[in-house]
Each structure stands twice: as C-alpha cells, then as structure tokens.
Protein backbone atom coordinates (compact mmCIF):
# COMPACT_ATOMS: atom_id res chain seq x y z
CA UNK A 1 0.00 0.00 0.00
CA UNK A 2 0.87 3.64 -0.71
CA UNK A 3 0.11 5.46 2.23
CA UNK A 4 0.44 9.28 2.62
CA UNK A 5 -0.49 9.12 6.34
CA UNK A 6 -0.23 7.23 9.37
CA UNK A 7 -4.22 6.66 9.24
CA UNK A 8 -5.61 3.41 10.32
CA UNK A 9 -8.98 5.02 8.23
CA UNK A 10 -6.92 5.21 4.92
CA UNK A 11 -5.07 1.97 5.41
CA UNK A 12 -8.44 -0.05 5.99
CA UNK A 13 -9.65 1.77 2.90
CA UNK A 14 -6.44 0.94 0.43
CA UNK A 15 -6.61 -2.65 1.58
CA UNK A 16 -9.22 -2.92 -0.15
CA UNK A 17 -11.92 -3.68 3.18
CA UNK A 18 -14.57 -1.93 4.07
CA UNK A 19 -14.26 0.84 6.44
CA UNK A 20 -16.49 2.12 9.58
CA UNK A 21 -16.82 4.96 10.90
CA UNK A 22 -19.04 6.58 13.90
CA UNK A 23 -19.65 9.93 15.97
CA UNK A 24 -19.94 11.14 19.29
CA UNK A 25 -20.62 14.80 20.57
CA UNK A 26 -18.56 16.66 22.78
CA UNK A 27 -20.50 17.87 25.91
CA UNK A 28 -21.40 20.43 27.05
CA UNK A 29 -18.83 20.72 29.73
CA UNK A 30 -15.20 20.91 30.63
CA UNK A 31 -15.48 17.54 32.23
CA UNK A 32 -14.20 14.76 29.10
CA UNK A 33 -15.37 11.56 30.85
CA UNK A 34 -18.67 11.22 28.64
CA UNK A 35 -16.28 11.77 25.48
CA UNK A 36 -13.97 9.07 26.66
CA UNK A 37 -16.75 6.56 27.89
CA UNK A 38 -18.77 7.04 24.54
CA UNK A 39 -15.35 6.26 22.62
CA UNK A 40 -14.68 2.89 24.52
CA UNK A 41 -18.55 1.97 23.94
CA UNK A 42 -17.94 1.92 19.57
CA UNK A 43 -13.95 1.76 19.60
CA UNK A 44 -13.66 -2.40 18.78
CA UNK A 45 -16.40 -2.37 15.86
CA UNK A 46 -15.20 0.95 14.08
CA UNK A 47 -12.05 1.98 12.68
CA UNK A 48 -12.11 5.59 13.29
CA UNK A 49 -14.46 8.01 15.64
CA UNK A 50 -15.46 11.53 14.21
CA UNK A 51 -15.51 14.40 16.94
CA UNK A 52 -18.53 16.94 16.08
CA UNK A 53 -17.18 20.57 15.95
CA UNK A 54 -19.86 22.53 18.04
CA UNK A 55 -22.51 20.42 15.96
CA UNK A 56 -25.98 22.80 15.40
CA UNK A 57 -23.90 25.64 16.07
CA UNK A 58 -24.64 24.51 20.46
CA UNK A 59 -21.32 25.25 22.19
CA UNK A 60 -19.28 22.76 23.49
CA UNK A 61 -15.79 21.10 24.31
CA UNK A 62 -14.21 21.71 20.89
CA UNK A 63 -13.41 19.08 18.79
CA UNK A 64 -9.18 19.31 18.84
CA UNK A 65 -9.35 18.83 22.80
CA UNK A 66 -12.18 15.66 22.29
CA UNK A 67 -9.71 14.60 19.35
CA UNK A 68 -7.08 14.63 21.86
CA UNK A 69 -8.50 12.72 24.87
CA UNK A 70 -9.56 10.21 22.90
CA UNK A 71 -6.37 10.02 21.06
CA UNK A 72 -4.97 9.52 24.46
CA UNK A 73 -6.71 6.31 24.96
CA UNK A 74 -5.36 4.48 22.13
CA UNK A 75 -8.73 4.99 20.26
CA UNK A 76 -8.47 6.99 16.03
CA UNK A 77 -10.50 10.17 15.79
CA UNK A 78 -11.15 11.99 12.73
CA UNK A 79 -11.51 15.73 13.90
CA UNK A 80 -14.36 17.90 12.26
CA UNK A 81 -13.56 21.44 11.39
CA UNK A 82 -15.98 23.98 10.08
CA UNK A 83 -15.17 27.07 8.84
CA UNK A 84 -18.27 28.97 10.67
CA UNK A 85 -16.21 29.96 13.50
CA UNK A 86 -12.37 30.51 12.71
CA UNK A 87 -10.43 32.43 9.94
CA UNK A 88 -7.60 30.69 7.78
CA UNK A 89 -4.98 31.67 10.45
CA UNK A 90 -6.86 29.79 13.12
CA UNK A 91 -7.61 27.19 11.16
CA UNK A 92 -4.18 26.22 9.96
CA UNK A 93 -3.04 27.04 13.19
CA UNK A 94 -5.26 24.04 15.03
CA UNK A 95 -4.61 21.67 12.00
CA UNK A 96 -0.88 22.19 12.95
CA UNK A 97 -1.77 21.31 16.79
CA UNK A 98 -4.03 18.62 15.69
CA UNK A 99 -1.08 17.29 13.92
CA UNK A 100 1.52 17.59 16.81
CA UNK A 101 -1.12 15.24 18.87
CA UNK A 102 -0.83 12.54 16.38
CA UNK A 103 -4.47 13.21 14.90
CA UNK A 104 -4.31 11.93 11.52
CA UNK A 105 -7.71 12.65 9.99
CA UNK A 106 -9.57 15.56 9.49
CA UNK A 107 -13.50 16.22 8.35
CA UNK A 108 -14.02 19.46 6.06
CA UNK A 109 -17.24 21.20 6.94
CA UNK A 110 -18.85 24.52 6.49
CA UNK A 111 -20.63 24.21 9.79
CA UNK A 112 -24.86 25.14 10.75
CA UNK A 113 -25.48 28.77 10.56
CA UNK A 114 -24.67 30.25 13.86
CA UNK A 115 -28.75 30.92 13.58
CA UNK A 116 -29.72 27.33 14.67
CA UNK A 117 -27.40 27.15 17.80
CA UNK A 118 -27.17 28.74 21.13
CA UNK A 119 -24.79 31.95 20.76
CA UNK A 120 -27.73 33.14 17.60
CA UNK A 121 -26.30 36.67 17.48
CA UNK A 122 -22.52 35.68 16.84
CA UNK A 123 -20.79 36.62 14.31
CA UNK A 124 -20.15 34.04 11.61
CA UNK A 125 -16.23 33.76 9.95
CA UNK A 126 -16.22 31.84 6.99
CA UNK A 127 -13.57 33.33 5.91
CA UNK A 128 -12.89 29.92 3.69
CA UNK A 129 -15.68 27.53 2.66
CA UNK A 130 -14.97 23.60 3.29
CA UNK A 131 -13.62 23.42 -0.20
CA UNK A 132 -11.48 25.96 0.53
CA UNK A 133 -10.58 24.06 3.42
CA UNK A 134 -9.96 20.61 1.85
CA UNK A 135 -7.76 22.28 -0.58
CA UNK A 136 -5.69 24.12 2.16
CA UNK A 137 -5.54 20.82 4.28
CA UNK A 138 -4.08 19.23 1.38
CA UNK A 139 -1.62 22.23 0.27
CA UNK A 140 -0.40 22.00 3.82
CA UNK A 141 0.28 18.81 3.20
CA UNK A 142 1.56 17.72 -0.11
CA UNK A 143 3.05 21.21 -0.45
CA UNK A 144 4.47 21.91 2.55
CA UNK A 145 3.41 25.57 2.74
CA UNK A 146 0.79 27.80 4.58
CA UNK A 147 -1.58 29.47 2.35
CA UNK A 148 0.64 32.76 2.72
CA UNK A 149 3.36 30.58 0.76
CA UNK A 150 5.41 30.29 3.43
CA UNK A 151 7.13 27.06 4.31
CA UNK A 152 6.66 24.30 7.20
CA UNK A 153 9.50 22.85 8.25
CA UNK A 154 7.18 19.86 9.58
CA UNK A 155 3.70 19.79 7.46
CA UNK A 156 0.82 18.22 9.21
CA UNK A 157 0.09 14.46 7.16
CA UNK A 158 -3.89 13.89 7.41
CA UNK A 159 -5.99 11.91 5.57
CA UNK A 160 -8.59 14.51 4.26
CA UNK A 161 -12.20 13.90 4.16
CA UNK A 162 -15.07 16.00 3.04
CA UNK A 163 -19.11 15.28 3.33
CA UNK A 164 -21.68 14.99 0.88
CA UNK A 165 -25.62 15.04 0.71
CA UNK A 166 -26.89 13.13 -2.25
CA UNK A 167 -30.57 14.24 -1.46
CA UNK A 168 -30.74 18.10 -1.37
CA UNK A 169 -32.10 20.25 -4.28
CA UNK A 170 -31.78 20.73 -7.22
CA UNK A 171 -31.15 17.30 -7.23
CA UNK A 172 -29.04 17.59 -10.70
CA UNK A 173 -26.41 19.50 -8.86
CA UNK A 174 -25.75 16.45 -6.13
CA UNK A 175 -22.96 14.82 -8.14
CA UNK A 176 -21.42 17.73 -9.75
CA UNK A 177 -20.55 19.27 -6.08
CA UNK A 178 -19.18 15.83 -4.92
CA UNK A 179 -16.81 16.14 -8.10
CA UNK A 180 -16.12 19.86 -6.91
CA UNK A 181 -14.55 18.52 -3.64
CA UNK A 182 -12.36 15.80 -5.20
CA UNK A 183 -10.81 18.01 -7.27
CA UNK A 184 -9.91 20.14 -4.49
CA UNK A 185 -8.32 17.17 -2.89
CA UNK A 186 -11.08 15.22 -0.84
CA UNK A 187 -9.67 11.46 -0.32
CA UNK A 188 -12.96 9.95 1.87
CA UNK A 189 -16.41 11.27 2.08
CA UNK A 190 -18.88 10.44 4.08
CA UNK A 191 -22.63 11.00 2.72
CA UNK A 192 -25.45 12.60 4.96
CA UNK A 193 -28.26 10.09 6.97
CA UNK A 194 -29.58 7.89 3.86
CA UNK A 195 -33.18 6.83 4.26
CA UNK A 196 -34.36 7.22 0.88
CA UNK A 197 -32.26 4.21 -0.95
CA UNK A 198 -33.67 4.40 -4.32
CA UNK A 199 -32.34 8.12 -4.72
CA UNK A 200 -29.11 6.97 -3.20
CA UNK A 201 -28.57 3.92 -5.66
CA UNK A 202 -29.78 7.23 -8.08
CA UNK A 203 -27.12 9.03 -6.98
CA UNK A 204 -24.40 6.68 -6.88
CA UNK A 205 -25.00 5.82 -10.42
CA UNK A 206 -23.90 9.55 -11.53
CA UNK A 207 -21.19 9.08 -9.24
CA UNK A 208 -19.71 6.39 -11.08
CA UNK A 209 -20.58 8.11 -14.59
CA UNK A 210 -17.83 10.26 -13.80
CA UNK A 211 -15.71 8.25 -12.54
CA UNK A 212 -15.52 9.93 -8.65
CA UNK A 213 -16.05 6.48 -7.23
CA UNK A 214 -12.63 5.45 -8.40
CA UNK A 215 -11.06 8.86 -7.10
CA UNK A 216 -12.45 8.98 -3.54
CA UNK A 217 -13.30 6.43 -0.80
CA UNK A 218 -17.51 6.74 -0.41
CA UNK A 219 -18.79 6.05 3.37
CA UNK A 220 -22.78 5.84 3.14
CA UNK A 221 -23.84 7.25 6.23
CA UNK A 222 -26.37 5.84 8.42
CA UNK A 223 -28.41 6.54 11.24
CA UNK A 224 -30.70 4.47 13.08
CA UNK A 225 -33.85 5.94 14.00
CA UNK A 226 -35.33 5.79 17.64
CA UNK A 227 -39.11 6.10 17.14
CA UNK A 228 -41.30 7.47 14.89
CA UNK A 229 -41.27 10.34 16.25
CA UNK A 230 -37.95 11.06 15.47
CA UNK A 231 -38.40 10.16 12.36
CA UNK A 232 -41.28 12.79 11.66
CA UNK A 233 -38.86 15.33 13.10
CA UNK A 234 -35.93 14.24 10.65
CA UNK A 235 -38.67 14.45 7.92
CA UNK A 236 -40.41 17.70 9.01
CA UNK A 237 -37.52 19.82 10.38
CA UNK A 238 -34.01 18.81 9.52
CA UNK A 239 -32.68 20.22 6.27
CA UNK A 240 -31.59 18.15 3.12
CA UNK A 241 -32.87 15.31 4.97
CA UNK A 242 -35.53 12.75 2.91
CA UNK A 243 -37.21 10.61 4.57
CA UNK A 244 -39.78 7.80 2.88
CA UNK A 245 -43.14 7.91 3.96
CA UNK A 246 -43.04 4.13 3.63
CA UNK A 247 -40.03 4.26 6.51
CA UNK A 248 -42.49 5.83 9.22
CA UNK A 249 -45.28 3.71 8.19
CA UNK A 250 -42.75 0.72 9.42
CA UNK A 251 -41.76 2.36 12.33
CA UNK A 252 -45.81 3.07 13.24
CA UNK A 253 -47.02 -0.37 12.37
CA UNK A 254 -45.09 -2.03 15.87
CA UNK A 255 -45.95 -0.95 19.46
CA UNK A 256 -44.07 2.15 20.51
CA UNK A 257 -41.82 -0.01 23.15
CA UNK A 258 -40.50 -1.86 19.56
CA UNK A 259 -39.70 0.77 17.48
CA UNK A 260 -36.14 1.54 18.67
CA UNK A 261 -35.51 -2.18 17.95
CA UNK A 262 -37.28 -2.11 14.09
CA UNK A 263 -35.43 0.77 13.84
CA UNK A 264 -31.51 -0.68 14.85
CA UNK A 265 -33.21 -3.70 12.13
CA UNK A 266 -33.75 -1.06 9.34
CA UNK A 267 -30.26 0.34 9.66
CA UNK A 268 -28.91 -3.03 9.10
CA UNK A 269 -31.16 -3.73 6.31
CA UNK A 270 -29.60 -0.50 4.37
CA UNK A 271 -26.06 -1.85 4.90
CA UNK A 272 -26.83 -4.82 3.79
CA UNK A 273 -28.24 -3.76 0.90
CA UNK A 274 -25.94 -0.89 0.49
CA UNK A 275 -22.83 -3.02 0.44
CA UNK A 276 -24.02 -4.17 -2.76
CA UNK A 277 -23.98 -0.95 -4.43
CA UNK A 278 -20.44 -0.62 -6.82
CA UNK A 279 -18.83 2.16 -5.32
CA UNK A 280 -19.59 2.25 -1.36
CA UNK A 281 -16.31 2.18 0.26
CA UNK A 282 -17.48 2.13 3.90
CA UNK A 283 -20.04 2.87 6.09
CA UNK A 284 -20.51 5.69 8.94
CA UNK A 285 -22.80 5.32 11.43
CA UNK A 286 -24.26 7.92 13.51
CA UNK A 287 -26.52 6.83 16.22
CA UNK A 288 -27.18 10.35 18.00
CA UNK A 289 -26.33 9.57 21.37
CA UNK A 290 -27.20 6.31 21.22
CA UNK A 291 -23.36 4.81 20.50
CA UNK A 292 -24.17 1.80 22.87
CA UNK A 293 -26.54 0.37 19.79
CA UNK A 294 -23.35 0.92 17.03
CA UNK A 295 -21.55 -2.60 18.27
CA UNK A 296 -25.22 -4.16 17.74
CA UNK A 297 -25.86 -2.60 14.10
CA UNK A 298 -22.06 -3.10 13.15
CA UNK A 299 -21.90 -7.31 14.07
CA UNK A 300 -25.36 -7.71 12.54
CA UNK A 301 -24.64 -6.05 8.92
CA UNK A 302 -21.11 -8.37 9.36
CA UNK A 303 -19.08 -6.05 9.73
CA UNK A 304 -17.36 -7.48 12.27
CA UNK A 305 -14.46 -7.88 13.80
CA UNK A 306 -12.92 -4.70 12.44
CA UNK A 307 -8.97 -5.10 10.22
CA UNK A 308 -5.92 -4.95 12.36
CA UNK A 309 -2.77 -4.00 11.10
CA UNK A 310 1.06 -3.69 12.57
C-alpha cells in the first residue's frame, strides 16, 4: 500500500476492506469523561471516531481537545472542522496542533449557521468555505506551505475527508458538487443520513458516470432511528434530509416499546443492501447519542471484527 499518512482510516480503505466509521458529541462541559466513555462503547467495531465541531452551532468542548483525549486512549478520531467559527490563520493554526497530537484525519465542513445554535447573534467567519478548506488541508500537506506561501519545516500528514448530501435540491447539482470537492483534494467522504435508498442507488450511479467512485473512498452514512417520532422530526424539520413515507409507516405499524428495535433492524437492512452498491467504500454510522446500539448494528450487517494492522 501507498500510504500518505499514518491513518488506520486510509489503510483499511487501500486494503481494499470496508471501512467504519461513527460519531460522538462533545458535551457540554469541561469535564471529558462522557467523550472518553462514549469512545470505549464503539472503539472495537469501528475503525475511526469523528468528533462533532460545536454540531448545530450549540457550544461545546471543541473538537481538537475531544480529538485529543480520545487520542490519548489508544482509540483513532477523525476531527471535524468547520469554517463557521475561525479564519484561515486559526484554522491552519489548530490543524498544525491537531497534527503535533498525532491526529491523523480531518473532516471538512462549512458548519450550521450560527442561527440554529445557542450563541444566535454571533458573528459568523467563513472566511474559507470547506472546499477551501480541503484544498488548504491538502496544500499543507503535499506542499508543505501555509496558504501565505510560506514554508513548514514539519507539514501536518492527514488523511482529508469532506461530506456529501446526495438528497438536497436541485437534485441535478448532487454529483457535480461531490466532483467539486475531489478536485480540491477530498480522499474519503462520508454522505449525509440515507433513508431514501432508491435516490441513493440514483445518486451513486452519476457518481460512477464520472468516474468519482474510483477517485475517492464513499462512506454511506447511516443513522438508526429511535421512534417514529424522530423520524417525523428528521422528515419535518431537519434540512436536506428525505425521509420515505413508507419508513415511518414501518416504524408506526409495531408498538411504541418496539420501534427503537425495528429501527436498529432497518439500519442493518440498508447496509446490507448498500454493500451491494459498486462504489460504497465504507459505512458511517451515527446513532445520535445512542453509541451503545453501534456494536449491535455493526456485528449484525457483518461487519465485524474490524482489520488490524502492525
């Protein structure tokens, strides 16, 4: 294998294996011990953890310092940086510290407007957008420079990953933006909550029209729902999020004390069905503060047990 980083993320991927990925949330706190007890729950069935970055714009233990404590425990996290809150001196600035903690993967995100969160009259930065971002994380790295075009003597090595949602509108425009982030350097994506499959199998299809599925390593992201009342919220509320009417018909046809369970059994019926479609390079789950269920989904969809390498 060709590596460019010391990744355990892109080595599972060039191996040729499928790769897993979950999320946990920082609290809201300067107290770690929920980060580090959520990373234990998922850390044998996944091969690399995602740290939110002040997810819905709520403010919390940032995700360098939750990269860090979980790095300390022998666990891989892949940090999440949005561009909402820092300039491009701040944010080359923590990919450097990331980098001197041994944090090999990094997330590209824009961020939620500061409107949804907590802190609704801040002032936004975005001083780059996250393609603007993947292309600096990568410039750092394969050039060696800052974006001023001065040298580091030691450039940060990451593995750079982007995300993607293959179900906002104008549809048509889906696959042309994913292409927009490989060619600024993405290596991994990972795709928003899937729940409509037949636009996802849609959207894969232009995805390998152009090729993209050869150039970057596609994680189909999942997330298992809770109760149908969740999923009526994801429906009703949450942007670029489609959800089948035929999905909360499931979820309403068994007794309210079953749906969390038909639920965790839908989730593994995408995977399994997703692992089928030519292109899907991995899966990552996010079960919203419900990690304790990802062991469950991941063994199930046999997934399990996760690569090892020396």
């Amino acid at each position: 294998m060709e590596l460019k980083t010391e990744s355990k993320l892109e080595k599972v991927f060039k191996s040729g294996q499928i790769a897993v990925t979950s999320e946990c949330g920082p609290p809201r706190s300067s107290d770690p011990a929920h980060i580090i007890e959520k990373g234990h729950l998922i850390k044998n069935h996944v091969d690399a953890i995602n740290i939110t970055d002040n997810q819905t714009s709520v403010t919390r233990i940032c995700s360098l310092a939750a990269c860090v404590h979980l790095k300390n425990e022998g666990l891989e996290p892949v940090l999440q940086m949005v561009t909402r809150d820092r300039n491009r001196i701040a944010l080359q600035s923590d990919l450097l510290g990331a980098a001197s903690f041994g944090i090999n993967n990094v997330l590209c995100l824009s961020g939620d407007h500061q409107s949804f969160g907590d802190h609704r009259q801040a002032q936004n930065v975005f001083d780059l957008d996250s393609m603007q971002l993947i292309q600096t994380v990568r410039h750092m790295r394969d050039e060696g420079k800052f974006l001023s075009g001065d040298e580091i003597k030691v450039p940060p090595k990451f593995f750079v990953g982007a995300a993607a949602n293959p179900f906002g509108d104008p549809f048509k425009i889906r696959v042309p933006r994913l292409a927009k982030k490989v060619a600024a350097g993405a290596e991994f994506i990972q795709t928003q909550c899937i729940y409509n499959m037949d636009r996802f199998e849609k959207w894969m299809e232009g995805v390998r029209e152009r090729g993209l599925d050869e150039q970057v390593y596609i994680m189909a992201g999942i997330t298992p729902m809770r109760s149908v009342g969740m999923a009526k919220y994801m429906k009703r509320a949450v942007p670029g999020m489609d959800v089948p009417d035929e999905l909360i018909e499931r979820l309403q046809g068994v007794e309210k004390k079953q749906q969390a369970q038909e639920g965790i059994d839908i989730a593994v019926e995408q995977i399994q069905r997703l692992k089928e479609v030519k292109g899907v390079a991995g899966f990552h789950i996010m079960a919203i503060e419900w990690e304790e269920k990802v062991p469950e989904i991941v063994e199930r969809a046999g997934l399990y047990p996760r690569p090892t390498f020396d």
